[in-house]
N, C-alpha and C. Protein backbone atom coordinates (compact mmCIF):
# COMPACT_ATOMS: atom_id res chain seq x y z
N UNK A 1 42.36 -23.40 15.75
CA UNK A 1 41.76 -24.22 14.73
C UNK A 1 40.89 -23.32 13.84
N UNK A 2 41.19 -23.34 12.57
CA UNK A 2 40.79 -23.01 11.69
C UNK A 2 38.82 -23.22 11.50
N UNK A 3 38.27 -22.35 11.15
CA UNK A 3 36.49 -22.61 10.59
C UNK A 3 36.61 -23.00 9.60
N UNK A 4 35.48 -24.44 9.41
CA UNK A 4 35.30 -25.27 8.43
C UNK A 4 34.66 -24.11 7.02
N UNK A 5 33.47 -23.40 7.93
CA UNK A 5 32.51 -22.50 6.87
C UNK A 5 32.94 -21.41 7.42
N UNK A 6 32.82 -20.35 6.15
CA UNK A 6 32.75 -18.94 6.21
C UNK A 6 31.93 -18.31 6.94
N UNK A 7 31.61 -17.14 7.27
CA UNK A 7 30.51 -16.93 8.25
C UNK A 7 29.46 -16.03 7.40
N UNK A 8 28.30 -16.30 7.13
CA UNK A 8 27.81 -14.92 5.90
C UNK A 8 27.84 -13.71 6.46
N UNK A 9 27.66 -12.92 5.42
CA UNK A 9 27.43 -11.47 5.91
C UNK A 9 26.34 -11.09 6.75
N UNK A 10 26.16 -10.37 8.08
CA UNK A 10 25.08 -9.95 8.26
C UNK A 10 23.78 -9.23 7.62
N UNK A 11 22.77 -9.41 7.32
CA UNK A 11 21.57 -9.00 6.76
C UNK A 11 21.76 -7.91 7.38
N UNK A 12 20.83 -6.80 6.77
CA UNK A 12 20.30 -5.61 7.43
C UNK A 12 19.62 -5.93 8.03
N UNK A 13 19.25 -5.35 9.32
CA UNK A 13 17.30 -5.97 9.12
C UNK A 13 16.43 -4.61 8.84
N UNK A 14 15.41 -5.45 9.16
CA UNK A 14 14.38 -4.51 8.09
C UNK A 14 13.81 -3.94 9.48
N UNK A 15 12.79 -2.54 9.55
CA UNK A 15 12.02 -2.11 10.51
C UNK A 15 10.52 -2.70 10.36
N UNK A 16 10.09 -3.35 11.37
CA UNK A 16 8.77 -3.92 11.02
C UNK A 16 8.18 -3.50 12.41
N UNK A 17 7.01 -3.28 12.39
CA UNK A 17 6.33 -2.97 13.66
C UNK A 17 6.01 -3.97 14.30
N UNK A 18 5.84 -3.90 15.61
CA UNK A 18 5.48 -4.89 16.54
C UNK A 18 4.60 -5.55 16.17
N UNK A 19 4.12 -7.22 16.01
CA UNK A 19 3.09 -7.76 16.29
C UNK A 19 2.24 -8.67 16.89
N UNK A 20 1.47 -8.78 17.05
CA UNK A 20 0.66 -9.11 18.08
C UNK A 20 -0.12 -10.39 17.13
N UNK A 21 -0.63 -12.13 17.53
CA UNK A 21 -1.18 -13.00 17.60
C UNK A 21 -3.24 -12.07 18.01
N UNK A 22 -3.61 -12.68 16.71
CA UNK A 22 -4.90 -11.93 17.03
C UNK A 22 -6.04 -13.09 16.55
N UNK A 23 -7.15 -13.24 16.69
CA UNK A 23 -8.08 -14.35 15.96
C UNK A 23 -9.41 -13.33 15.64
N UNK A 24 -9.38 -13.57 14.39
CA UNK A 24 -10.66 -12.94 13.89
C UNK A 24 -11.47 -14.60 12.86
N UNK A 25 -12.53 -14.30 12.65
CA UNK A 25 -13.64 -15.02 12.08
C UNK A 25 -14.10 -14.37 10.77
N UNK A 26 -13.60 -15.01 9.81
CA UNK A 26 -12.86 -14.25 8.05
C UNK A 26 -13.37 -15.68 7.55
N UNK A 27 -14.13 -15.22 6.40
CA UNK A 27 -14.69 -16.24 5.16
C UNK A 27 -13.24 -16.79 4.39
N UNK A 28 -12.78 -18.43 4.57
CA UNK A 28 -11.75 -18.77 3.95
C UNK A 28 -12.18 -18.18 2.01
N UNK A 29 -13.04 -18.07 1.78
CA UNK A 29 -13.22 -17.87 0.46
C UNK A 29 -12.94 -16.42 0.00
N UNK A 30 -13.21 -15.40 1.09
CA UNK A 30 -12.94 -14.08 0.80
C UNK A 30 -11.35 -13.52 0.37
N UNK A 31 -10.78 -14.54 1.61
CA UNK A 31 -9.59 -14.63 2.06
C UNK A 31 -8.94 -15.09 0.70
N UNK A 32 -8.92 -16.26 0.23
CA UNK A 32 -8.48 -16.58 -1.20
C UNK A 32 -8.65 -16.01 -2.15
N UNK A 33 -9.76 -15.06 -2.18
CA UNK A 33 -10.33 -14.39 -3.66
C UNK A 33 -9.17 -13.29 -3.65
N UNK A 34 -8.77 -12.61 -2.16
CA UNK A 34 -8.54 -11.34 -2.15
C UNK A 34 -6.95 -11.68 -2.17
N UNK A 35 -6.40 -13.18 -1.40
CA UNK A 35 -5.12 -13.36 -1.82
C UNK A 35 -4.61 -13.37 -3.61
N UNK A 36 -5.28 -14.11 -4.33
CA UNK A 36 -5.35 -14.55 -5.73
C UNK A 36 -5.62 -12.73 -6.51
N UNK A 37 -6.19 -11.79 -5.91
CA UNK A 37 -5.97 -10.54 -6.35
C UNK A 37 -5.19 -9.88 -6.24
N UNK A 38 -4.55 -9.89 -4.92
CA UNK A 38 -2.80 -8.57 -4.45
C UNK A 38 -2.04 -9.85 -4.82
N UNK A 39 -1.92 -11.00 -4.90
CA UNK A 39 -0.84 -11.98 -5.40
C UNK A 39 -0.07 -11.98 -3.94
N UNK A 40 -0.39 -12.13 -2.51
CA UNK A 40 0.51 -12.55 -1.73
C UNK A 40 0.14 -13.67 -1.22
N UNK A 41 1.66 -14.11 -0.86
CA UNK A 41 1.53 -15.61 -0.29
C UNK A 41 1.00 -16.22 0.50
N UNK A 42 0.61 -15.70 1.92
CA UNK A 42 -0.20 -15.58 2.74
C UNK A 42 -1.37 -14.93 3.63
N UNK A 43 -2.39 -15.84 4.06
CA UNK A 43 -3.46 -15.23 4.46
C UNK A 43 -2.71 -13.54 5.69
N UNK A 44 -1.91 -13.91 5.97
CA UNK A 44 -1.36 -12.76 6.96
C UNK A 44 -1.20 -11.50 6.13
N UNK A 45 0.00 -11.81 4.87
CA UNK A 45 -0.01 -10.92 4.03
C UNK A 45 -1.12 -10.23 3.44
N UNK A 46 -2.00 -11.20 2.89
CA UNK A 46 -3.35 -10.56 2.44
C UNK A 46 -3.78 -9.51 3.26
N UNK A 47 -4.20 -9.84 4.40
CA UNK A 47 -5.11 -8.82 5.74
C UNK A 47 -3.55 -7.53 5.89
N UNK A 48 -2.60 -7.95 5.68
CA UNK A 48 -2.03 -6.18 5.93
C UNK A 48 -2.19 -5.69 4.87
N UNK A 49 -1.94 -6.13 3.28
CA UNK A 49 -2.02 -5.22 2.57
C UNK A 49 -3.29 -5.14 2.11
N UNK A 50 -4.52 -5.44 2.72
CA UNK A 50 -6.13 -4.93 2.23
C UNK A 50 -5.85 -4.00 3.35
N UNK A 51 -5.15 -3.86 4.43
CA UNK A 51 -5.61 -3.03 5.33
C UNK A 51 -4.38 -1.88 5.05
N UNK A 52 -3.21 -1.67 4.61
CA UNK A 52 -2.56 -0.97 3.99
C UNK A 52 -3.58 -0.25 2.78
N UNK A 53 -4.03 -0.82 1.83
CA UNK A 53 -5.18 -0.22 0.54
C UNK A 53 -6.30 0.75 1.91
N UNK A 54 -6.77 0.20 2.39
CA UNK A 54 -7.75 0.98 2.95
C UNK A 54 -7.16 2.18 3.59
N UNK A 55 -6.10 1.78 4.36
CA UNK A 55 -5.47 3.70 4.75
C UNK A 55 -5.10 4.25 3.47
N UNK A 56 -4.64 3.82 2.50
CA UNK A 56 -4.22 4.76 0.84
C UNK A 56 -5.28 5.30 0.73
N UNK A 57 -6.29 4.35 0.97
CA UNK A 57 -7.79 5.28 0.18
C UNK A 57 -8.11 6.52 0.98
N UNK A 58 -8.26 6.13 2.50
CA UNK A 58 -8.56 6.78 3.15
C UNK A 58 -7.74 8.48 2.84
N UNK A 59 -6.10 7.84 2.83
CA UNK A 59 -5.18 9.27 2.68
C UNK A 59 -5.47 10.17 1.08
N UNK A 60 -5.54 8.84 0.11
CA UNK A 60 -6.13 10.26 -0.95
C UNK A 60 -7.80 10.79 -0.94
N UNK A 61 -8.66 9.87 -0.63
CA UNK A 61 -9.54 10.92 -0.43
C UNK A 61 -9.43 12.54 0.15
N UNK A 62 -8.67 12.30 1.52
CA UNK A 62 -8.52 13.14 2.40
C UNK A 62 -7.52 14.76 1.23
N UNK A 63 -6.95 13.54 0.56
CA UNK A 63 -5.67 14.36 -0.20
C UNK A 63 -7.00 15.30 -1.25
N UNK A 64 -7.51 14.60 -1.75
CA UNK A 64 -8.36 15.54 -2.84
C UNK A 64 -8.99 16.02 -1.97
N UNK A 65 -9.92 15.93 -1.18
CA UNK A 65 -10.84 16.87 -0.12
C UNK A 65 -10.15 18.24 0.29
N UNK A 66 -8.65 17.84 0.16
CA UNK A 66 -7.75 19.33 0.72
C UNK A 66 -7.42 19.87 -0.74
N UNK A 67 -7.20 19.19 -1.67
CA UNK A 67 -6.82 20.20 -3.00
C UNK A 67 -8.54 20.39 -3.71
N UNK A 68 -9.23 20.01 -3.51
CA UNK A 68 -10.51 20.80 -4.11
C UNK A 68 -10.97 21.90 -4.46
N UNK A 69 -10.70 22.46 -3.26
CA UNK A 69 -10.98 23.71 -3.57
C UNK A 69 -9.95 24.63 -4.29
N UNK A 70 -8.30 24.04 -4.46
CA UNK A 70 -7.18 24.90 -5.03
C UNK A 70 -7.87 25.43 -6.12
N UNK A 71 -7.40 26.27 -7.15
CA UNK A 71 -7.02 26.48 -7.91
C UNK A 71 -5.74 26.07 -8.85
N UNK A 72 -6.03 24.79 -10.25
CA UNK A 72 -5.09 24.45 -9.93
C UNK A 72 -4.00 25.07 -11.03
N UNK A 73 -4.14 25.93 -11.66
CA UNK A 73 -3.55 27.04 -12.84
C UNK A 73 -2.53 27.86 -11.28
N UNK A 74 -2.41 28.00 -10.71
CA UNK A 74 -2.24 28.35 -9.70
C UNK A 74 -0.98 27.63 -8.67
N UNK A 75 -1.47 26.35 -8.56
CA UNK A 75 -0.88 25.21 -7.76
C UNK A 75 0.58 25.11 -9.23
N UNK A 76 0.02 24.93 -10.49
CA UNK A 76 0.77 25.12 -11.12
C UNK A 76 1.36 25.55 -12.10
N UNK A 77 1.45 26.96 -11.95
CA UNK A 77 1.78 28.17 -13.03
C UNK A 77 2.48 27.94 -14.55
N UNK A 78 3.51 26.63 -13.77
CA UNK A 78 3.91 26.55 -15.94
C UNK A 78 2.90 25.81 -16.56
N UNK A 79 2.00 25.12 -15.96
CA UNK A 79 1.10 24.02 -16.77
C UNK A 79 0.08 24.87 -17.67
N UNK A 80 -0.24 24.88 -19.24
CA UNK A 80 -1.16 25.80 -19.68
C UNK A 80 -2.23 24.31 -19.95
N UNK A 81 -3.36 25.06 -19.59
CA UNK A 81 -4.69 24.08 -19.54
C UNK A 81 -5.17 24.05 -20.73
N UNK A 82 -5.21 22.53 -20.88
CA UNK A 82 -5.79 22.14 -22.28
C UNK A 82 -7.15 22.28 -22.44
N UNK A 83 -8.05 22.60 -23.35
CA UNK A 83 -8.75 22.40 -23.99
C UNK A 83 -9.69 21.03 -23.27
N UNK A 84 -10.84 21.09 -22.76
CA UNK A 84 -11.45 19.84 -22.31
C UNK A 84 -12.50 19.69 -23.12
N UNK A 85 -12.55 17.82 -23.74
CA UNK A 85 -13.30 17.22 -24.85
C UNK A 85 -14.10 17.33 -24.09
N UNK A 86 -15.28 17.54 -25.04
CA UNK A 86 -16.59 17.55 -24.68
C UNK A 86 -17.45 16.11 -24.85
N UNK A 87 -18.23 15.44 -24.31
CA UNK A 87 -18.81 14.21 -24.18
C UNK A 87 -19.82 13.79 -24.80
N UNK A 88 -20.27 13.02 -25.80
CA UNK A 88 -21.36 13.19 -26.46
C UNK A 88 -22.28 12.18 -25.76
């Protein structure tokens, strides 16, 4: 006997890390301000990607703390350095 429906294609799936059911005590108002700013749909979403922003920050700080001291005529030899405006 023939199938009524087609069968869809399998999805990829995606790699997502394990997670874990957690309860924290979070201002519903913070929570909304900061959803209504990254634009995600949920309070879950919100708390990974404020906590995603905070490791970025963390990694470029770290990133300039290691190129500081370069030289950067150096780092990059074809770039010729402009002229820097002065500030009144």
């Amino acid at each position: 006997m023939a199938k009524k429906y087609p069968v869809a294609p399998k999805k990829a799936k995606k790699f997502e890390e394990g997670k874990v059911a957690m309860n924290y005590r979070l201002s519903p108002a913070k929570i909304a301000h900061a959803q209504r700013v990254l634009g995600t749909p949920t309070a879950t979403a919100t708390i990974e990607e404020a906590l995603d922003l905070v490791v970025f920050r963390r990694e470029l700080i770290d990133g300039l703390e290691h190129v500081r001291g370069l030289d950067v005529a150096a780092v990059f030899p074809d770039a010729t350095p402009r002229p820097r405006k002065r500030r009144r």
